[in-house]
PDB file of N, CA and C in Angstrom:
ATOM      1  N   UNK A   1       0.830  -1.184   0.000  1.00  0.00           N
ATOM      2  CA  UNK A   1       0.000   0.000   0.000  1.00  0.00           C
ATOM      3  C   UNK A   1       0.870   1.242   0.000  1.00  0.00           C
ATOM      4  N   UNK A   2       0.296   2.288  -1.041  1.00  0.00           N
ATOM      5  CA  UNK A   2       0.746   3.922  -0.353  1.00  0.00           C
ATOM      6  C   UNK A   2       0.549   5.086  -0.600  1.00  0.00           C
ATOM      7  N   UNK A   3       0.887   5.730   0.049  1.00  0.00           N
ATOM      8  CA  UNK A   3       0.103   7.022   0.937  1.00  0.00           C
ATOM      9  C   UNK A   3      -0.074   7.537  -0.046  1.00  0.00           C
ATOM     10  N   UNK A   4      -1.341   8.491   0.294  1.00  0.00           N
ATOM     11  CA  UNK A   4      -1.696   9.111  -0.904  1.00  0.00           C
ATOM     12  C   UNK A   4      -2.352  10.808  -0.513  1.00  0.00           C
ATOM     13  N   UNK A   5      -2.834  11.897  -1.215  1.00  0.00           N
ATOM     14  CA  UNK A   5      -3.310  12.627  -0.880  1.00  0.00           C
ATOM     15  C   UNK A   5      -4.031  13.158  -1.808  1.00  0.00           C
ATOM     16  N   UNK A   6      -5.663  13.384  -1.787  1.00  0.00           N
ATOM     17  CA  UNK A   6      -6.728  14.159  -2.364  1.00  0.00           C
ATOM     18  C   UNK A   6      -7.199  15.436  -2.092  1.00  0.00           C
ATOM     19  N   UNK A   7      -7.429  16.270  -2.799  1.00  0.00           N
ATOM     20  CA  UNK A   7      -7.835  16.853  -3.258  1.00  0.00           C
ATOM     21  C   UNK A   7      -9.376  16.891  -4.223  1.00  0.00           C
ATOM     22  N   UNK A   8     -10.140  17.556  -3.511  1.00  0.00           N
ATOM     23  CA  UNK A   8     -11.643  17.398  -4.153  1.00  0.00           C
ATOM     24  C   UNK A   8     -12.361  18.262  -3.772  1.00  0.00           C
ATOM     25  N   UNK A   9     -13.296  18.650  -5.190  1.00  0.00           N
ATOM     26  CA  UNK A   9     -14.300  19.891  -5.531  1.00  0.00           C
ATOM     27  C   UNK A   9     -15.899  19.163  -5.696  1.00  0.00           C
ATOM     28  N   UNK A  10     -16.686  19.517  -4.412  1.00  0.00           N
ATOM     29  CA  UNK A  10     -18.337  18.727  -4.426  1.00  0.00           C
ATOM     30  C   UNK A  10     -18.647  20.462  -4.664  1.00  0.00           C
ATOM     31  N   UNK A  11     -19.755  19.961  -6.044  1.00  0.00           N
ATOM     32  CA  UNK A  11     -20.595  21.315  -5.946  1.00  0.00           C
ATOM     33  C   UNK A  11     -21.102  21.730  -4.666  1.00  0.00           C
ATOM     34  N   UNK A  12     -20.815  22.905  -4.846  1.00  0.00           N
ATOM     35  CA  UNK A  12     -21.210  23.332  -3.693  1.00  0.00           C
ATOM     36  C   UNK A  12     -22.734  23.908  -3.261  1.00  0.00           C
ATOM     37  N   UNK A  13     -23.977  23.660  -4.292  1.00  0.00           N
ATOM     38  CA  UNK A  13     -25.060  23.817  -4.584  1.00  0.00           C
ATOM     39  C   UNK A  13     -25.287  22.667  -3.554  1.00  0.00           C
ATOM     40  N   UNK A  14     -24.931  21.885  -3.395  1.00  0.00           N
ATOM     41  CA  UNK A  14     -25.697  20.482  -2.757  1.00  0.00           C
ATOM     42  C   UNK A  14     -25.753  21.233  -0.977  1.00  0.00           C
ATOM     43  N   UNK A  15     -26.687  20.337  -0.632  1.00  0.00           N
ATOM     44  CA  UNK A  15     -26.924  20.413   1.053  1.00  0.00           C
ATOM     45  C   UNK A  15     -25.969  19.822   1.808  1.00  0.00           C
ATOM     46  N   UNK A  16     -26.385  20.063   2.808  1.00  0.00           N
ATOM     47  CA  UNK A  16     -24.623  20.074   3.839  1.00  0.00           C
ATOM     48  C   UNK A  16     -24.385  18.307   3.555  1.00  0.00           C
ATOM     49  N   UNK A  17     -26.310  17.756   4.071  1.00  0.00           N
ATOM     50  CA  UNK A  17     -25.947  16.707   4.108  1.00  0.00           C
ATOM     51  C   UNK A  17     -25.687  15.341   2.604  1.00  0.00           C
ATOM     52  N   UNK A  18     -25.948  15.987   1.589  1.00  0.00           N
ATOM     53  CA  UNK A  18     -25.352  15.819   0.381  1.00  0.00           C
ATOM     54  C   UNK A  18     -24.389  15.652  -0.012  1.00  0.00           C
ATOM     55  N   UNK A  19     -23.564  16.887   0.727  1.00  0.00           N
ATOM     56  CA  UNK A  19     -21.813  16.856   0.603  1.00  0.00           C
ATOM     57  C   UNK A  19     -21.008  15.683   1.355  1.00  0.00           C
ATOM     58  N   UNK A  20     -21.599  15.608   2.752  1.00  0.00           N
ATOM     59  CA  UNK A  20     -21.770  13.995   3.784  1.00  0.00           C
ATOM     60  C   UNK A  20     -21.467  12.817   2.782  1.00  0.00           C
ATOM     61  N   UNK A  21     -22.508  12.802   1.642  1.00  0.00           N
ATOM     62  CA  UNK A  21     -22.837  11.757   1.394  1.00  0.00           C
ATOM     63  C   UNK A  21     -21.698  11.592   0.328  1.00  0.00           C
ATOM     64  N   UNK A  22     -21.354  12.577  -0.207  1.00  0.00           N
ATOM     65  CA  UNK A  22     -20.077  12.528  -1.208  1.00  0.00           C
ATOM     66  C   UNK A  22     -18.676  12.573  -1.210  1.00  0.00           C
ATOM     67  N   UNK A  23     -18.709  13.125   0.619  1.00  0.00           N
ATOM     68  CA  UNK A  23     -17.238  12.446   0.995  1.00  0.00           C
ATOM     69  C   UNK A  23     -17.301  11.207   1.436  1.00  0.00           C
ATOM     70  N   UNK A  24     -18.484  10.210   1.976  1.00  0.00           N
ATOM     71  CA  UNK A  24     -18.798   9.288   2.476  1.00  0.00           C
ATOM     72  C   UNK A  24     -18.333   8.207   1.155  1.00  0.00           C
ATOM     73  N   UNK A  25     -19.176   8.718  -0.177  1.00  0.00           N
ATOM     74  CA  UNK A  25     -18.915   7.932  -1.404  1.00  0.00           C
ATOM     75  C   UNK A  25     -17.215   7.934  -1.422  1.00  0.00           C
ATOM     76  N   UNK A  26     -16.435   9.161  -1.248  1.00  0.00           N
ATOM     77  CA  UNK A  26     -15.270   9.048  -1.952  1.00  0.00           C
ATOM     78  C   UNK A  26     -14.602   8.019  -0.623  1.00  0.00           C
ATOM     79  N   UNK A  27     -14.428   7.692   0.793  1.00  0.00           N
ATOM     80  CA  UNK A  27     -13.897   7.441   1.495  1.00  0.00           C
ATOM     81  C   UNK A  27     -14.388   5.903   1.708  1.00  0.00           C
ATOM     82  N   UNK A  28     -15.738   5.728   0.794  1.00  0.00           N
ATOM     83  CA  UNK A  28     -16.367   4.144   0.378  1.00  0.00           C
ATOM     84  C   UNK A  28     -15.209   3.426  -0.664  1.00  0.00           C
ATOM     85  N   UNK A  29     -15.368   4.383  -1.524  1.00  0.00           N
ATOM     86  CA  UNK A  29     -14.158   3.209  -2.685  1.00  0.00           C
ATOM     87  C   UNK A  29     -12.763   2.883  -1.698  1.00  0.00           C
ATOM     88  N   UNK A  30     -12.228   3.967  -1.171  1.00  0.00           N
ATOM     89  CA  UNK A  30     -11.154   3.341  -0.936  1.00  0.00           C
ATOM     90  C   UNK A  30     -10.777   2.089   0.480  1.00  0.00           C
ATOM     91  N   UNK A  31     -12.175   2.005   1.019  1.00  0.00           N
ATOM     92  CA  UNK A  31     -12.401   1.370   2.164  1.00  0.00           C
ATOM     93  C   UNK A  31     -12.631   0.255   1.510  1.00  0.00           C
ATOM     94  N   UNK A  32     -13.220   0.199   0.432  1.00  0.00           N
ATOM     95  CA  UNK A  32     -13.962  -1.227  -0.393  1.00  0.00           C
ATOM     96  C   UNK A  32     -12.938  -1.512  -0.949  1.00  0.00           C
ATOM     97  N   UNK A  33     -12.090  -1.094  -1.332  1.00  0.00           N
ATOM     98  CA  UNK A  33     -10.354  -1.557  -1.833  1.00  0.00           C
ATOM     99  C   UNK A  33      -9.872  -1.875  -0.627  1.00  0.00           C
ATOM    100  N   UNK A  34      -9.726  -2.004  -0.108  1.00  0.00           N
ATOM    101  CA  UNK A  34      -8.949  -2.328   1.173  1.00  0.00           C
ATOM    102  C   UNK A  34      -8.083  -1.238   1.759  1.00  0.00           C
ATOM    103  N   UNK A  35      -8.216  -0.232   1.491  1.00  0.00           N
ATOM    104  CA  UNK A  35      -7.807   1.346   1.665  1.00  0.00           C
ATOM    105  C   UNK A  35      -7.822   1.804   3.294  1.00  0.00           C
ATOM    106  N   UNK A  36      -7.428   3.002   3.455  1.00  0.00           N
ATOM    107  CA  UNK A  36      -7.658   3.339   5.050  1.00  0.00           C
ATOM    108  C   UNK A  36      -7.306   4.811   4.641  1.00  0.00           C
ATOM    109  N   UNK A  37      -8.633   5.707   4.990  1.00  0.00           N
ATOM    110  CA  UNK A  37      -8.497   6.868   5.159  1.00  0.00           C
ATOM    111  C   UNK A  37      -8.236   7.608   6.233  1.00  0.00           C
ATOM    112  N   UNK A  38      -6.485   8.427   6.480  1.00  0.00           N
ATOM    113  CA  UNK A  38      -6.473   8.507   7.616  1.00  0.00           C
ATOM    114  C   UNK A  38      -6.787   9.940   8.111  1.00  0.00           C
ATOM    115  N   UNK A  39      -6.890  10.918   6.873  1.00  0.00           N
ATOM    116  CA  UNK A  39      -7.582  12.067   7.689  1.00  0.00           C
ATOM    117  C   UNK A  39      -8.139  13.086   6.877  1.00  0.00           C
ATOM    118  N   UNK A  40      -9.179  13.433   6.540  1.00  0.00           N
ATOM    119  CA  UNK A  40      -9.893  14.529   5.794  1.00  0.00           C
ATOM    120  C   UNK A  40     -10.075  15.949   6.483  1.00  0.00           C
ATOM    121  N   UNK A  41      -9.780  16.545   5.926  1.00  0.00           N
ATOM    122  CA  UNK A  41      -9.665  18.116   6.227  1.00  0.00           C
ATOM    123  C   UNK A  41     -10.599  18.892   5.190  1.00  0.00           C
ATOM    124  N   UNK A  42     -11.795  19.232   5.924  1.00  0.00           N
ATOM    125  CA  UNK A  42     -12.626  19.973   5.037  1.00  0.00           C
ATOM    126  C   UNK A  42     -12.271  21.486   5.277  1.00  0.00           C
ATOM    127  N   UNK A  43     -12.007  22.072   4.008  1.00  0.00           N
ATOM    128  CA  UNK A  43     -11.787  23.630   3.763  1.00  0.00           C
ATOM    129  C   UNK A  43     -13.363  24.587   3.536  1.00  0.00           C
ATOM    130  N   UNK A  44     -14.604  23.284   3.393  1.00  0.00           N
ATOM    131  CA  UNK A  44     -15.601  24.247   3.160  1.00  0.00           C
ATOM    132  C   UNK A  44     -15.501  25.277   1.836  1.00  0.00           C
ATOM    133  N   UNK A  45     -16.411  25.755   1.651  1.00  0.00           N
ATOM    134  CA  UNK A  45     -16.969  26.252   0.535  1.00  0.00           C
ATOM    135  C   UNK A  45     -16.040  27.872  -0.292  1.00  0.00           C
ATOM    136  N   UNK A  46     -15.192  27.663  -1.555  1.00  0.00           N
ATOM    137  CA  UNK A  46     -13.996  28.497  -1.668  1.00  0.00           C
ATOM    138  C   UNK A  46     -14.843  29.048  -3.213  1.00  0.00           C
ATOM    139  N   UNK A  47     -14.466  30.400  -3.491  1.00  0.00           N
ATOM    140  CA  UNK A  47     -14.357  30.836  -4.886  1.00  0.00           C
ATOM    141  C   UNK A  47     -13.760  30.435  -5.460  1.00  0.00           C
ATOM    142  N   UNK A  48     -13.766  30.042  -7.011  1.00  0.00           N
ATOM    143  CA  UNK A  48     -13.558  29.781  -7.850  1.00  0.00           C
ATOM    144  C   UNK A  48     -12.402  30.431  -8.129  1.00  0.00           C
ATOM    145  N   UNK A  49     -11.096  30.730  -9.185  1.00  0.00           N
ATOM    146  CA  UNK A  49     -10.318  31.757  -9.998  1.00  0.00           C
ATOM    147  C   UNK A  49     -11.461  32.060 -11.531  1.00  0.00           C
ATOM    148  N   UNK A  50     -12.166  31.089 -11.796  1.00  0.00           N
ATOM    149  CA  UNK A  50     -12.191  31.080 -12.692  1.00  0.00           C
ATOM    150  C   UNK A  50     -14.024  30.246 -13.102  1.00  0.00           C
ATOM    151  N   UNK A  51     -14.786  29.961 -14.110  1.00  0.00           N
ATOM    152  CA  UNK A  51     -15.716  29.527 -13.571  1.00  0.00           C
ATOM    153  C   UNK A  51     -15.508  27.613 -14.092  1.00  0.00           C
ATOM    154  N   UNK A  52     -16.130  27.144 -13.273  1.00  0.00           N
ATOM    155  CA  UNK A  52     -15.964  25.536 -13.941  1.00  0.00           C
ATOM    156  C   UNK A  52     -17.757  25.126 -13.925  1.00  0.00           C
ATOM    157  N   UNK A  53     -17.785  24.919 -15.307  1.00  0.00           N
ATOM    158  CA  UNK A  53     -18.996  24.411 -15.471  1.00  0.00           C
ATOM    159  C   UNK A  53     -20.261  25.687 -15.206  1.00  0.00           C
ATOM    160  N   UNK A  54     -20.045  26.352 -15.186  1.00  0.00           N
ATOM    161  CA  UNK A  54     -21.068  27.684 -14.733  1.00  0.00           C
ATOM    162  C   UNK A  54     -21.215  27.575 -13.474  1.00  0.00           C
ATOM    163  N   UNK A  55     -20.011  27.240 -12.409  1.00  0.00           N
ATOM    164  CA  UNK A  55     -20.261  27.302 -11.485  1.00  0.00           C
ATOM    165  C   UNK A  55     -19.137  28.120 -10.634  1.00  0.00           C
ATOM    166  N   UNK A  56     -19.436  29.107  -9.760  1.00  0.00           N
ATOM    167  CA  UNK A  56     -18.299  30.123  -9.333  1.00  0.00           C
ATOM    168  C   UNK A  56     -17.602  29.567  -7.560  1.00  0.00           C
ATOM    169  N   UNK A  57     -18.206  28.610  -7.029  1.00  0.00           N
ATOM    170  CA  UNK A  57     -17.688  28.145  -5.840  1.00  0.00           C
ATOM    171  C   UNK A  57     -17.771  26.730  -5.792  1.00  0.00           C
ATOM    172  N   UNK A  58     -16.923  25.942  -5.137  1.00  0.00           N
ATOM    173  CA  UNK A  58     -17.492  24.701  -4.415  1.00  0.00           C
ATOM    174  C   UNK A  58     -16.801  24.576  -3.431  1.00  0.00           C
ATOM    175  N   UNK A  59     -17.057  23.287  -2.904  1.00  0.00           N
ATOM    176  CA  UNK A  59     -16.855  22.999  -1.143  1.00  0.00           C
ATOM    177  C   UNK A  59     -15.846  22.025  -1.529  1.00  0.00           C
ATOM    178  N   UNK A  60     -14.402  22.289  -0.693  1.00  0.00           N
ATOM    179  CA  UNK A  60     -13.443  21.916  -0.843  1.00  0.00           C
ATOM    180  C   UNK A  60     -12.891  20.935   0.155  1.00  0.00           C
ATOM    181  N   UNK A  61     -12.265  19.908  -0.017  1.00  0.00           N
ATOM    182  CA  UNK A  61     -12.037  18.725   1.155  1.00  0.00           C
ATOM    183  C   UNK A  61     -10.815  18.078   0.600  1.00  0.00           C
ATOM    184  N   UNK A  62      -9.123  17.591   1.136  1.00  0.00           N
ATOM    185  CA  UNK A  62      -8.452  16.906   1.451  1.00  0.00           C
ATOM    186  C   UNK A  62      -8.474  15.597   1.857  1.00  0.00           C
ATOM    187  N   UNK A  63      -8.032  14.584   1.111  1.00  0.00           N
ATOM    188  CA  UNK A  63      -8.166  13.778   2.404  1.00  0.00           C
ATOM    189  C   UNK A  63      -6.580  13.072   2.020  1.00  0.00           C
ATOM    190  N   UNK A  64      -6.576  12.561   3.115  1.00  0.00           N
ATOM    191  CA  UNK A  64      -5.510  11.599   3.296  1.00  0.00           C
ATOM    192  C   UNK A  64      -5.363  10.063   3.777  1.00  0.00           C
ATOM    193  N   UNK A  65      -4.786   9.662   2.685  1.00  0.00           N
ATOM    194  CA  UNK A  65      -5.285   7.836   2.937  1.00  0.00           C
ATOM    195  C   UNK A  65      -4.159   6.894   2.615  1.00  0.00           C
ATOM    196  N   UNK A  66      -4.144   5.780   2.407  1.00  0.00           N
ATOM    197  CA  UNK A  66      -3.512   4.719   1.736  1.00  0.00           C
ATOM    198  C   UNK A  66      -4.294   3.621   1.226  1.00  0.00           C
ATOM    199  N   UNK A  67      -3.780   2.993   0.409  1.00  0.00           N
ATOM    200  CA  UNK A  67      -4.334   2.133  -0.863  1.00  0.00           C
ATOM    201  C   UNK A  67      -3.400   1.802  -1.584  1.00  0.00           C
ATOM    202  N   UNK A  68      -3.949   0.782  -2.334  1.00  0.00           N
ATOM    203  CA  UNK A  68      -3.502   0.364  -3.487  1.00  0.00           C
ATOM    204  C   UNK A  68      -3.373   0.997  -4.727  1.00  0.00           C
ATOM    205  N   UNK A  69      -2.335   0.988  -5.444  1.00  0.00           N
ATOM    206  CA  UNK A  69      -2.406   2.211  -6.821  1.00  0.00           C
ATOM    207  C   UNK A  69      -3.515   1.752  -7.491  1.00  0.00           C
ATOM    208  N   UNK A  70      -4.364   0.844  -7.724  1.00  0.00           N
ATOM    209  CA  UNK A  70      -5.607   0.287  -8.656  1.00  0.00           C
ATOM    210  C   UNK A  70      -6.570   1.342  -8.064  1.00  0.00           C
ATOM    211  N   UNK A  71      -6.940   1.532  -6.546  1.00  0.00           N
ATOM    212  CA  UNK A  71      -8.051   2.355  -6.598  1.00  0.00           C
ATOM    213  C   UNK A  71      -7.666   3.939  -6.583  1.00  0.00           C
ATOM    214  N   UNK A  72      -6.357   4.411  -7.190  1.00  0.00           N
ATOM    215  CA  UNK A  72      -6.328   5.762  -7.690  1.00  0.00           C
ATOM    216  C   UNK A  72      -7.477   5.699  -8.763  1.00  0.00           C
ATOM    217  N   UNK A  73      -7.236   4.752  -9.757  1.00  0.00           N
ATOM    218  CA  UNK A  73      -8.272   4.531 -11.159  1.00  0.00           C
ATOM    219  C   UNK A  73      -9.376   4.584 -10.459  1.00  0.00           C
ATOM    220  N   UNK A  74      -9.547   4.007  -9.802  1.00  0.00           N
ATOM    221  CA  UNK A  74     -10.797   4.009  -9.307  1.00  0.00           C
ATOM    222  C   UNK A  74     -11.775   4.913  -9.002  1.00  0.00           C
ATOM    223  N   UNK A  75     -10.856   6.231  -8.196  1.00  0.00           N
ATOM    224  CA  UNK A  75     -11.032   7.246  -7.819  1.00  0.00           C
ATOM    225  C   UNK A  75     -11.375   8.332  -9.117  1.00  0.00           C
ATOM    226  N   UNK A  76     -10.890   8.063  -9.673  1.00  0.00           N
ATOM    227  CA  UNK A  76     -10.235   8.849 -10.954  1.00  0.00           C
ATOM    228  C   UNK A  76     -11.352   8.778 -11.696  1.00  0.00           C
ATOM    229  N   UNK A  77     -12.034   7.485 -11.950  1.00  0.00           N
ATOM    230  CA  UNK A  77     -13.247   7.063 -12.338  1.00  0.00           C
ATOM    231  C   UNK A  77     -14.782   7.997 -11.595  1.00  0.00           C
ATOM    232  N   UNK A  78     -14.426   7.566 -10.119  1.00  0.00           N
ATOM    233  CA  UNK A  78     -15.756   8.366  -9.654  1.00  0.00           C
ATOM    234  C   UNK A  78     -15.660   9.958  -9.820  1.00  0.00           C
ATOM    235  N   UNK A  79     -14.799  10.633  -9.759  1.00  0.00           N
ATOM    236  CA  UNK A  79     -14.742  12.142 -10.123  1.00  0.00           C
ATOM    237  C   UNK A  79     -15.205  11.930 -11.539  1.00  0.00           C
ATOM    238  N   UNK A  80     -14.800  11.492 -12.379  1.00  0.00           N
ATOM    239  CA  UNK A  80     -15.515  12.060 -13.967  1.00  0.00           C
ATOM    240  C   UNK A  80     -17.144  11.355 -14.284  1.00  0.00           C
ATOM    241  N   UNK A  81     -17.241  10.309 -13.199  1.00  0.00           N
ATOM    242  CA  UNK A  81     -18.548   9.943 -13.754  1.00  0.00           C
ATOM    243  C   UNK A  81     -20.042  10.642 -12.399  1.00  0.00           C
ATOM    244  N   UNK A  82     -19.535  11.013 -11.385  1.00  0.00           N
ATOM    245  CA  UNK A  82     -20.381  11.820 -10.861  1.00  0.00           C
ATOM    246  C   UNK A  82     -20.750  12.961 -11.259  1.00  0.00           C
ATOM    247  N   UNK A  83     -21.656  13.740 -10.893  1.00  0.00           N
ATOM    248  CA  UNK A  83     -22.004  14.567 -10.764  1.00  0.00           C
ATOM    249  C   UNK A  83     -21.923  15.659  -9.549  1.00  0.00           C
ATOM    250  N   UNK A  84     -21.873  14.825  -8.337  1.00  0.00           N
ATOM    251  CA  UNK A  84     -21.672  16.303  -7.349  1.00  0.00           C
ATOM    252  C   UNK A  84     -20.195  16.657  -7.855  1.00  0.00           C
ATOM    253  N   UNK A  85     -19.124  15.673  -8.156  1.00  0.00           N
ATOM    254  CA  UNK A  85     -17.890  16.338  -7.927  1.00  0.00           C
ATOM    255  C   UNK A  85     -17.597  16.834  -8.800  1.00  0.00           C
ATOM    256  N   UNK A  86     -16.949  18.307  -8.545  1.00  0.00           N
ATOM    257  CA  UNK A  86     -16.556  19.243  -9.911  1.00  0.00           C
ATOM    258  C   UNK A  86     -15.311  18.804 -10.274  1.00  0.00           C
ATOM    259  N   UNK A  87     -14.367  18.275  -9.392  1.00  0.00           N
ATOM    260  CA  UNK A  87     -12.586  18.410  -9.780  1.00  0.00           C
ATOM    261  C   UNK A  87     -12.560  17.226  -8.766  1.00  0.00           C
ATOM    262  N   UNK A  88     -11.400  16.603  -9.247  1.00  0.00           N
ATOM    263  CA  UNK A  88     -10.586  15.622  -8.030  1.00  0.00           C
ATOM    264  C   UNK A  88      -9.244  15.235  -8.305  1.00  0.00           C
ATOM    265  N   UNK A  89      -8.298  15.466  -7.651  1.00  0.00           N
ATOM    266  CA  UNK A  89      -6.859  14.699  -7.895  1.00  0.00           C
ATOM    267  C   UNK A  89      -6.263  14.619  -7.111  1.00  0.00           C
ATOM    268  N   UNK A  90      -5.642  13.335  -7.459  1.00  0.00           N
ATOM    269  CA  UNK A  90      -5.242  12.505  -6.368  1.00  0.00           C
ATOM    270  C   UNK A  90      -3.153  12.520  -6.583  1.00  0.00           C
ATOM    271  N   UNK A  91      -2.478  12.892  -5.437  1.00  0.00           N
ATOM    272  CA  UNK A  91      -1.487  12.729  -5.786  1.00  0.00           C
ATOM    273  C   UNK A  91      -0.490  12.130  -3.949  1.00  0.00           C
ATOM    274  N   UNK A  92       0.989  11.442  -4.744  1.00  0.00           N
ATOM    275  CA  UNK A  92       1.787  11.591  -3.589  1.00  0.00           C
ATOM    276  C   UNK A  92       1.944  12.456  -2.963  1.00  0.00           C
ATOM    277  N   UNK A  93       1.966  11.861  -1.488  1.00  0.00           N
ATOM    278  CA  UNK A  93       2.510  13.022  -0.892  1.00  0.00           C
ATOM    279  C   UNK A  93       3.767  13.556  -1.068  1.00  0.00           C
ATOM    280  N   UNK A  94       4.152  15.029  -0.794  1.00  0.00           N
ATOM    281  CA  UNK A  94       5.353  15.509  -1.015  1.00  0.00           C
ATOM    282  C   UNK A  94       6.024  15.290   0.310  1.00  0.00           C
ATOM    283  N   UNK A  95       7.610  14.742   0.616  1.00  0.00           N
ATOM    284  CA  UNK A  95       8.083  14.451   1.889  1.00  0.00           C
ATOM    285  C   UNK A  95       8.396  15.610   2.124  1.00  0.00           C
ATOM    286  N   UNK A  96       8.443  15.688   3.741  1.00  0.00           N
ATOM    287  CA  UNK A  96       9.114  17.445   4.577  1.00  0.00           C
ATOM    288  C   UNK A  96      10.089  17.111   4.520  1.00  0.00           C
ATOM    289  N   UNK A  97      10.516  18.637   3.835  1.00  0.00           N
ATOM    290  CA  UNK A  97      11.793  19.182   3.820  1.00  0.00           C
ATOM    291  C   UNK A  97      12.393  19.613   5.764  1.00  0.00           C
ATOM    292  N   UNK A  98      13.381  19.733   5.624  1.00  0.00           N
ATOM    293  CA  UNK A  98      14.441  19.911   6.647  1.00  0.00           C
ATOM    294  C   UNK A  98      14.683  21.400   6.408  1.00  0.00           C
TER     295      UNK A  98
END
C-alpha cells in the first residue's frame, strides 16, 4: 500500500448533508479496496479563480489515505462519472523538507 493525498471539488449547490454523502462515497471506494483513510480536512466552501462548469464556488475537502495504486483509477473514475464532484486529484505526498 501507499500514501496518498486528495484533493476534491463537491458542488457546492448540494446540502450540507449531500456533501456527507459525497465524501462518504469518496472514502467508500477506498475502504472497499482495502484502503484506510487517515484524515480529511474539510476547507468548506472556496471561490472559484475562474468559472468551472457555470459554477463560481465549491466545497473543498483533502483527504488523506492509503491504498492500493488500482483504486487511484478508481477514484479517478468516480470524479468524472459523478455529478456532485466538480474536480478531483489525487497525488503523492510531497516528503518534509528539513
Amino acid at each position: 500500500m501507499r500514501d496518498y493525498e486528495a484533493m476534491v471539488i463537491v458542488d457546492a449547490a448540494l446540502e450540507e448533508g449531500d456533501i456527507q454523502k459525497a465524501v462518504d462515497r469518496f472514502s467508500g471506494v477506498i475502504t472497499d479496496a482495502g484502503g484506510k483513510v487517515t484524515k480529511v480536512d474539510r476547507w468548506g466552501v472556496r471561490r472559484f479563480a475562474y468559472e468551472i462548469n457555470h459554477m463560481k464556488e465549491g466545497y473543498y475537502f483533502v483527504a488523506q489515505f492509503s491504498a492500493e495504486p488500482e483504486t487511484v483509477s478508481q477514484l479517478d473514475r468516480l470524479f468524472l462519472i459523478s455529478d456532485e464532484f466538480v474536480r478531483g486529484k489525487v497525488t503523492l505526498p510531497v516528503p518534509a523538507t528539513k
